[in-house]
C-alpha atoms as a PDB file:
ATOM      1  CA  UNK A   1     -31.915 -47.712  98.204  1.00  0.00           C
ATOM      2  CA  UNK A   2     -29.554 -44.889  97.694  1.00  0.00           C
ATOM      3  CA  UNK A   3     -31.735 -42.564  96.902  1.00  0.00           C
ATOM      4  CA  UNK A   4     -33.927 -43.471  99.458  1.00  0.00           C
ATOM      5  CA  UNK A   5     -31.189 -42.943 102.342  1.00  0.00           C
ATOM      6  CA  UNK A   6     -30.733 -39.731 100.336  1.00  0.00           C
ATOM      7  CA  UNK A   7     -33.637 -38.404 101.331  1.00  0.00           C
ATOM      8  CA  UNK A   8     -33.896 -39.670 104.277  1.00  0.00           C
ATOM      9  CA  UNK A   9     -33.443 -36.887 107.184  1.00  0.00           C
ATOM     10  CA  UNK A  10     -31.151 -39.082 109.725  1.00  0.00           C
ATOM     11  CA  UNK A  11     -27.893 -39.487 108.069  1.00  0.00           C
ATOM     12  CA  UNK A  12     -26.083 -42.114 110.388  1.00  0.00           C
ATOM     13  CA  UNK A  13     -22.969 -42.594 108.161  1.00  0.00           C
ATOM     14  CA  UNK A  14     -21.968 -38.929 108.265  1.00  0.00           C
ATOM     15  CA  UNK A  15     -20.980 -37.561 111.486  1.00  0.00           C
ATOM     16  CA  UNK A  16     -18.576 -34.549 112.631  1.00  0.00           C
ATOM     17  CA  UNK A  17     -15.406 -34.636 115.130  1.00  0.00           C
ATOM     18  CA  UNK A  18     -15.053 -32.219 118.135  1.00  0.00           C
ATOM     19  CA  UNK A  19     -13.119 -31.479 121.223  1.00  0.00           C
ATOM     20  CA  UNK A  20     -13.481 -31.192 124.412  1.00  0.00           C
ATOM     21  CA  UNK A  21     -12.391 -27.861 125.937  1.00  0.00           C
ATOM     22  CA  UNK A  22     -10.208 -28.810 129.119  1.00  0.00           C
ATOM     23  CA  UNK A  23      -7.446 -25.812 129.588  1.00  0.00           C
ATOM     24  CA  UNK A  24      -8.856 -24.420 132.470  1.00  0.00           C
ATOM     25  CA  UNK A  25      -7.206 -21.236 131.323  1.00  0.00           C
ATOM     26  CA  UNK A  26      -9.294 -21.777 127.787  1.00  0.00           C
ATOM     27  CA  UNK A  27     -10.844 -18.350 127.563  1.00  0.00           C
ATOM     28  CA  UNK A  28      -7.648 -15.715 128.702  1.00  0.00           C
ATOM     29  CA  UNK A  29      -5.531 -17.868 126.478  1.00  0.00           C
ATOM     30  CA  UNK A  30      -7.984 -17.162 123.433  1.00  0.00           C
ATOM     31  CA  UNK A  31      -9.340 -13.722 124.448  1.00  0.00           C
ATOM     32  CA  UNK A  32      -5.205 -12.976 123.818  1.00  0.00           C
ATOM     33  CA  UNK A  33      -4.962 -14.668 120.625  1.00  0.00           C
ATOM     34  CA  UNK A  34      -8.310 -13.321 119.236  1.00  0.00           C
ATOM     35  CA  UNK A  35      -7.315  -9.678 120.596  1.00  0.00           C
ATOM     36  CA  UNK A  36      -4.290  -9.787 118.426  1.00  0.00           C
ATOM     37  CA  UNK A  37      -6.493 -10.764 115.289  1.00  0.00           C
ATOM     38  CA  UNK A  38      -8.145  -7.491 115.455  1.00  0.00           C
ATOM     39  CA  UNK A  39      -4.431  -5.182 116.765  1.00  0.00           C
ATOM     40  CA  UNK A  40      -4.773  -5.388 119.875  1.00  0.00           C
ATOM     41  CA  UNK A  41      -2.566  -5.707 123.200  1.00  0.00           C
ATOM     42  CA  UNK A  42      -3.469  -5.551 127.062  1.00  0.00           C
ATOM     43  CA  UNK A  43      -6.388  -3.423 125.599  1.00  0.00           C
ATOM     44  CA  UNK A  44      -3.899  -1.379 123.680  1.00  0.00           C
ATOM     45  CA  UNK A  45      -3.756  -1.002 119.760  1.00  0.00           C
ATOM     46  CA  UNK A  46      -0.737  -2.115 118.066  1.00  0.00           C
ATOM     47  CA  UNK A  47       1.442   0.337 116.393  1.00  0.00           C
ATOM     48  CA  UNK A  48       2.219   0.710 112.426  1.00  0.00           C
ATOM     49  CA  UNK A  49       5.250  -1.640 113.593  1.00  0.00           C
ATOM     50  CA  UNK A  50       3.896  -4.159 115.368  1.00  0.00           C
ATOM     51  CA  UNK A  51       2.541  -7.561 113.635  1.00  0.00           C
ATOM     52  CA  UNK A  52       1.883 -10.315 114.381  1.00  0.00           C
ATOM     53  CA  UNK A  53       2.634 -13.956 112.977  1.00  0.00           C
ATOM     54  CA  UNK A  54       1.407 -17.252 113.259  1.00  0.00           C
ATOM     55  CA  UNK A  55       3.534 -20.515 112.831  1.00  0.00           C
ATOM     56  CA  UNK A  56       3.113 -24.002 113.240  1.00  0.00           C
ATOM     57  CA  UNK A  57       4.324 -27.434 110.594  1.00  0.00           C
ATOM     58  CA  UNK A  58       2.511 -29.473 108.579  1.00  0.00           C
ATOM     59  CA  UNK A  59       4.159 -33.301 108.847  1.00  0.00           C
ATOM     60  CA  UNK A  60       4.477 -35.796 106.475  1.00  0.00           C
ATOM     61  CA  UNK A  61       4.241 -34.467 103.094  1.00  0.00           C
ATOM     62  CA  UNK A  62       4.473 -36.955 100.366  1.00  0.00           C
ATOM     63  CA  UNK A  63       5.780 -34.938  97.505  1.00  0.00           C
ATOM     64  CA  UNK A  64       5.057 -36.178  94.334  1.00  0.00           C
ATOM     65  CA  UNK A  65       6.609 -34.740  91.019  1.00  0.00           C
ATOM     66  CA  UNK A  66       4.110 -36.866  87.896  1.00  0.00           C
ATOM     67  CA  UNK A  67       6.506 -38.078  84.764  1.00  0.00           C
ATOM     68  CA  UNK A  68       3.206 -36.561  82.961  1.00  0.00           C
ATOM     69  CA  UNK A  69       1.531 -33.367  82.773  1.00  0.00           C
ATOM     70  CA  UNK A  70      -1.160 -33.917  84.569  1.00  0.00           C
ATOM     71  CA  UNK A  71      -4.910 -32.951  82.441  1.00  0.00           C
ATOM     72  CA  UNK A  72      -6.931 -30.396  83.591  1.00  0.00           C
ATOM     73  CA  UNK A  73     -10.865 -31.559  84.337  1.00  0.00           C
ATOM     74  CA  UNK A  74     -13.042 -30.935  81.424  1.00  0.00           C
ATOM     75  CA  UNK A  75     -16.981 -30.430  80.871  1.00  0.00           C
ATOM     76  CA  UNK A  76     -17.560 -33.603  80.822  1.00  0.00           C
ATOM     77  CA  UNK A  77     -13.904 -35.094  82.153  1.00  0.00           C
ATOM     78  CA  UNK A  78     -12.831 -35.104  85.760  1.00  0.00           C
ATOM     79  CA  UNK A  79      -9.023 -34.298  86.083  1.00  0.00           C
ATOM     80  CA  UNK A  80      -6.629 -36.879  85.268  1.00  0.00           C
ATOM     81  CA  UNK A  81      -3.263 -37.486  87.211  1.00  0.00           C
ATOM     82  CA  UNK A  82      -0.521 -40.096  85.676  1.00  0.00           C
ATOM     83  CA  UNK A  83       0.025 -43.095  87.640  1.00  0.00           C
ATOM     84  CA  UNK A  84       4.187 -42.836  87.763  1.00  0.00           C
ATOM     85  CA  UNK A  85       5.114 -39.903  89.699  1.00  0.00           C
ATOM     86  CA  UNK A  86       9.087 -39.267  90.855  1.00  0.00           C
ATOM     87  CA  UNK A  87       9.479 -38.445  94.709  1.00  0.00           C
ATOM     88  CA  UNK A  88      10.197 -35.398  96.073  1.00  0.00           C
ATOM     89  CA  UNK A  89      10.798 -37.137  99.564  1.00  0.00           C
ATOM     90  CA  UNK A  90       8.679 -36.992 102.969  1.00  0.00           C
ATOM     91  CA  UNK A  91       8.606 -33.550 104.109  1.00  0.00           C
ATOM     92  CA  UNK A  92       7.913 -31.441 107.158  1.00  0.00           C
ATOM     93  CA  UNK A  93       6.574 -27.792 105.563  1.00  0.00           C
ATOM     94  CA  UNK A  94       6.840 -24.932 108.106  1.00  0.00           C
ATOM     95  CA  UNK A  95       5.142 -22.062 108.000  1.00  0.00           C
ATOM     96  CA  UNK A  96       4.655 -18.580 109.108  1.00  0.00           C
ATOM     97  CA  UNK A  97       1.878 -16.408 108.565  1.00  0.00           C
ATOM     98  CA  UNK A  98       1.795 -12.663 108.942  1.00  0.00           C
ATOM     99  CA  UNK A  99      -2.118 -12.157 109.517  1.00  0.00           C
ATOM    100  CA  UNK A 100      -2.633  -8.511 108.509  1.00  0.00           C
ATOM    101  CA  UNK A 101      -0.499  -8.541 105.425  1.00  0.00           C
ATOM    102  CA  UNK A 102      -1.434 -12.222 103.992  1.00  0.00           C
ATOM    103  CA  UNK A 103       2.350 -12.792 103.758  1.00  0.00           C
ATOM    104  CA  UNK A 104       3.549 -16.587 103.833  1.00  0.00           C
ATOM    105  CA  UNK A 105       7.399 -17.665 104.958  1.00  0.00           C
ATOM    106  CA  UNK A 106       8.222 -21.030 104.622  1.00  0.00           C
ATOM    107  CA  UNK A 107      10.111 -23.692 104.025  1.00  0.00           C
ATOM    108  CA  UNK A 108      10.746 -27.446 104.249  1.00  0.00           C
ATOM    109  CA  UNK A 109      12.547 -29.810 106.235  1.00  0.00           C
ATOM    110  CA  UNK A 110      13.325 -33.496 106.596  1.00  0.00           C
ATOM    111  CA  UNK A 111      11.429 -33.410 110.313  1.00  0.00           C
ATOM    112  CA  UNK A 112       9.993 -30.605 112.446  1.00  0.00           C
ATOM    113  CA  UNK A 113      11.819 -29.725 116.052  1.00  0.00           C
ATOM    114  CA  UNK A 114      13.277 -26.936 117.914  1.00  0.00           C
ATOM    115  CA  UNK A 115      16.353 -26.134 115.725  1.00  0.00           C
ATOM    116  CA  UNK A 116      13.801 -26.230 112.242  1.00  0.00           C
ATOM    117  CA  UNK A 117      11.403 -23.694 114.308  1.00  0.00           C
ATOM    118  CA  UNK A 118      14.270 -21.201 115.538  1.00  0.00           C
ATOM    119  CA  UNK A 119      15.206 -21.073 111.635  1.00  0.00           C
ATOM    120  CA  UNK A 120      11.379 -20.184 110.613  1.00  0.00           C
ATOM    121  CA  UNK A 121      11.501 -17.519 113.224  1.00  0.00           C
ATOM    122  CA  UNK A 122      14.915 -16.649 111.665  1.00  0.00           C
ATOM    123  CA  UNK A 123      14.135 -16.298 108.424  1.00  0.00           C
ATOM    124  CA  UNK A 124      11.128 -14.068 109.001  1.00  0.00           C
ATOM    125  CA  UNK A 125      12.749 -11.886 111.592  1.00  0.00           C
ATOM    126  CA  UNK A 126      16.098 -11.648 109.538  1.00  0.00           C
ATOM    127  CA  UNK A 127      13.861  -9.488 106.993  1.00  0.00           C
ATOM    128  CA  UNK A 128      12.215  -5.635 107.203  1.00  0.00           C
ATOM    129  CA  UNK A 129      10.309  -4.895 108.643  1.00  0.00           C
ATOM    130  CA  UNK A 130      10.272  -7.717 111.220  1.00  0.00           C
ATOM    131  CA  UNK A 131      13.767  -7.165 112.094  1.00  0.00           C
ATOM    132  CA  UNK A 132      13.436  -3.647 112.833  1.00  0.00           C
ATOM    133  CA  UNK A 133       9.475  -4.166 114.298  1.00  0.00           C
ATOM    134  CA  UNK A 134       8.906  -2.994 118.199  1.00  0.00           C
ATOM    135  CA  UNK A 135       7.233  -6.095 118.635  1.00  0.00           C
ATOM    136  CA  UNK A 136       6.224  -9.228 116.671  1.00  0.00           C
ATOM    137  CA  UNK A 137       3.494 -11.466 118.053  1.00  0.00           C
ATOM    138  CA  UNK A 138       4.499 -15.383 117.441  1.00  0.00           C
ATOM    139  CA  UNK A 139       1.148 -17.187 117.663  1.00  0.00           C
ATOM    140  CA  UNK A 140       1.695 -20.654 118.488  1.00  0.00           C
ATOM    141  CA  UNK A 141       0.314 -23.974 119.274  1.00  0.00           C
ATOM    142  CA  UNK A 142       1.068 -26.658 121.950  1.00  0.00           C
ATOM    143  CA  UNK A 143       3.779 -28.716 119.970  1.00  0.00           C
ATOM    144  CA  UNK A 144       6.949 -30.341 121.181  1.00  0.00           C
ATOM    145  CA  UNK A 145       8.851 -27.566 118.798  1.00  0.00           C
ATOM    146  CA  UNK A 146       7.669 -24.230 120.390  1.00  0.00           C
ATOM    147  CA  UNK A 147       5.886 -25.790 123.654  1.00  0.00           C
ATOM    148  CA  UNK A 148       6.258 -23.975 127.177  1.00  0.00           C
ATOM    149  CA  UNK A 149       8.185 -20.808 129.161  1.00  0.00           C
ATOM    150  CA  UNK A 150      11.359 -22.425 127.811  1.00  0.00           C
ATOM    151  CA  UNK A 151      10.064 -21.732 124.468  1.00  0.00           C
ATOM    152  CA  UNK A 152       9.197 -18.017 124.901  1.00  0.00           C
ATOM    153  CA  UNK A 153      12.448 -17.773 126.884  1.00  0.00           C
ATOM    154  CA  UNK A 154      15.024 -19.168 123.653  1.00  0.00           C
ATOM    155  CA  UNK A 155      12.721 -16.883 121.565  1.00  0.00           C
ATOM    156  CA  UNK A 156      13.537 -13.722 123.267  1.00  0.00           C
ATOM    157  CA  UNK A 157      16.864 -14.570 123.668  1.00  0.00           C
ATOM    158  CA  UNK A 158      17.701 -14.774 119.905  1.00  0.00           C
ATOM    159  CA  UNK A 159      15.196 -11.957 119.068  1.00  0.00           C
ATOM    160  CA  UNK A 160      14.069  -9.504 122.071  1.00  0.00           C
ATOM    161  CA  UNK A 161      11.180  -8.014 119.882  1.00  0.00           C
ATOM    162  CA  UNK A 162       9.755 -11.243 119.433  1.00  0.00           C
ATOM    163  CA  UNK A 163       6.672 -12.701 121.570  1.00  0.00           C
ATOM    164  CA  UNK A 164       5.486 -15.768 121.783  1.00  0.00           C
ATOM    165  CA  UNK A 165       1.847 -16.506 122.577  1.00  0.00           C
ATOM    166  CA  UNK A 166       0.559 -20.039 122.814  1.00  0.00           C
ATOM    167  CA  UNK A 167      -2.984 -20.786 121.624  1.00  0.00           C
ATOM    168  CA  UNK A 168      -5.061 -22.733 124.632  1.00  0.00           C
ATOM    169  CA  UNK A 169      -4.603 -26.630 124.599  1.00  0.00           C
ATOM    170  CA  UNK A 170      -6.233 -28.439 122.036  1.00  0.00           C
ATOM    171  CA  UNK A 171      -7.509 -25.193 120.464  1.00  0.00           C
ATOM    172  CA  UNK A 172      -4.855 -25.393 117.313  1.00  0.00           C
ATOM    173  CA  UNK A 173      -7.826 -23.982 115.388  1.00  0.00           C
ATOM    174  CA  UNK A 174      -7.397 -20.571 116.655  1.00  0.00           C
ATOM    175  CA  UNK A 175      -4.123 -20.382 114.735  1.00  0.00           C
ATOM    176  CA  UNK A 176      -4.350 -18.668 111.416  1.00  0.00           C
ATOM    177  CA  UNK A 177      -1.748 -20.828 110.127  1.00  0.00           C
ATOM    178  CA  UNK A 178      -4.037 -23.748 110.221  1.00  0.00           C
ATOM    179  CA  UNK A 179      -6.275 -22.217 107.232  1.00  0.00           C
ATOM    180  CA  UNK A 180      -3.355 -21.865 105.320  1.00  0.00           C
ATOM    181  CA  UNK A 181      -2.511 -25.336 105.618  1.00  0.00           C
ATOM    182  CA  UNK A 182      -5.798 -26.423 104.989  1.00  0.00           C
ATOM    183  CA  UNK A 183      -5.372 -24.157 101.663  1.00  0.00           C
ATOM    184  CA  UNK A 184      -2.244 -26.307 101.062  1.00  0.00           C
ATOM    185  CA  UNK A 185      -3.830 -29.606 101.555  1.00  0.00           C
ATOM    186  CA  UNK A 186      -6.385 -28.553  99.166  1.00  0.00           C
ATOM    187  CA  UNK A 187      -4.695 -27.295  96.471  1.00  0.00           C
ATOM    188  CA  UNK A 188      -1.444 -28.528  96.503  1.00  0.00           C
ATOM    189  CA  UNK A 189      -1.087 -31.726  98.198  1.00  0.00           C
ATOM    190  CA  UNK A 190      -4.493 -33.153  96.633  1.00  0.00           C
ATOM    191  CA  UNK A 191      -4.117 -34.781  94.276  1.00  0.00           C
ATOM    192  CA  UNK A 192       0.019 -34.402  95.438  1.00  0.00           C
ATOM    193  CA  UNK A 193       1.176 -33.050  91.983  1.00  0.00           C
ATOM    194  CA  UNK A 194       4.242 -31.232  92.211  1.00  0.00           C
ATOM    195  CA  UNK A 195       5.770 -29.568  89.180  1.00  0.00           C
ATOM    196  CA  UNK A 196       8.509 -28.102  91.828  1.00  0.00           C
ATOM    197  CA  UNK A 197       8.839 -26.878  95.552  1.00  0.00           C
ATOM    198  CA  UNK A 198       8.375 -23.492  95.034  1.00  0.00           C
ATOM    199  CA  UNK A 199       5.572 -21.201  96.324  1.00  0.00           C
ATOM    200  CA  UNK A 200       3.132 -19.016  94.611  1.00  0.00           C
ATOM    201  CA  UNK A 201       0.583 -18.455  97.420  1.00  0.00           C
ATOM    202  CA  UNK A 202       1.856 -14.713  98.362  1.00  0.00           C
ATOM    203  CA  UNK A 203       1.375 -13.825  94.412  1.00  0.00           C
ATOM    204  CA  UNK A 204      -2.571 -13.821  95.033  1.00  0.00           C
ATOM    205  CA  UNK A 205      -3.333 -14.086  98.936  1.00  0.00           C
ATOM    206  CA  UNK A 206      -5.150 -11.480 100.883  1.00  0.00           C
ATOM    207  CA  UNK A 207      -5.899 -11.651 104.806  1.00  0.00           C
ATOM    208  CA  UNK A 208      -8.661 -14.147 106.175  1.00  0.00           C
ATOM    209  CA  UNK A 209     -12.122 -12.690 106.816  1.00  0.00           C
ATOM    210  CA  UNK A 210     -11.677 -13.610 110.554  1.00  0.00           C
ATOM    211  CA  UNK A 211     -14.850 -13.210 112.488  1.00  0.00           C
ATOM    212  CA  UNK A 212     -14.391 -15.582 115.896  1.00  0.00           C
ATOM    213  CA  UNK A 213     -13.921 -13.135 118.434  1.00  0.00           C
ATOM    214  CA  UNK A 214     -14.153 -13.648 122.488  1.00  0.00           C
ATOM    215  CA  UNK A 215     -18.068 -12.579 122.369  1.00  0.00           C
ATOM    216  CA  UNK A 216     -19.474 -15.029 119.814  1.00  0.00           C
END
């Protein structure tokens, strides 16, 4: 029977999400986001120092440190993960992504909110050559920690070079960020074997072959 549904060509157990578009303001929002992915500004390039970051958190991270070394898959072996595992506690990861230069700052917190968001921003603009940039883009979703004018307002009040742009509502997967994460969730927090906290993705990573623009 399996292999008969196998081969059958309407698969009714396997199905794919979507959302509804409903920002009225859908495609300016985008267009702005999407502009900056390619260095651009109100039809202007960006400058040598000018970047631009995205930033969002990913909730609820069970992280698990195994009591044994954990055994790589093998020809004929899948991988094998130890049953008794210490905990590393429930964490809130937050993350910002500088999409030109594949550069990841992050760091984790007990929960996700305004004050853990200002520190993100902090510790990224604190360095060169953010703190010196003209401008730094701040690509952002719709979330309680970052949402609204108030938002771009406290941003630009502890950092005048810094801009926030929100991505349209319910359109999270414009964010850059988001691919990270979903790098994180593969690799890291599946199977949720933590030798330590630390992070090795900026070792390796190189910028996202991005090619959603406003015309396609």
């Amino acid at each position: 029977m399996r292999r008969w549904l196998d081969q059958d060509a309407i698969k009714p157990w396997q199905h794919r999400s979507w959302i509804f578009i409903t920002d009225p303001d859908f495609r300016l929002k985008a267009a702005q986001v999407l502009d900056l992915y390619v260095r651009s500004w109100d039809g202007e390039p960006l400058g040598a120092d000018e970047y631009v970051i995205s930033a969002d958190e990913k909730t609820s991270i069970q992280a698990r440190c195994r009591c044994h070394r954990t055994l790589r898959p093998g020809q004929t072996r899948a991988m094998r993960v130890n049953h008794t595992y210490g905990r590393g506690g429930a964490l809130a990861y937050l993350a910002a992504y500088d999409v030109h230069q594949a550069t990841v700052f992050g760091h984790c917190e007990p929960t996700t909110g305004i004050a853990p968001f200002m520190t993100l921003v902090a510790q990224v603009m604190s360095q060169e050559p953010y703190a010196s940039a003209k401008r730094e883009f701040w690509n952002v979703d719709n979330g309680s920690s970052h949402r609204s004018k108030a938002a771009a307002d406290r941003l630009v009040t502890a950092f005048p070079n810094a801009v926030l742009i929100h991505t349209p509502v319910h359109a999270s997967w414009l964010n850059q960020v988001e691919i990270f994460f979903s790098v994180v969730q593969r690799k890291v927090v599946a199977p949720n074997d933590f030798t330590d906290l630390e992070d090795r993705y900026n070792a390796t990573a190189q910028p996202f072959q991005w090619k959603f623009t406003p015309t396609t």
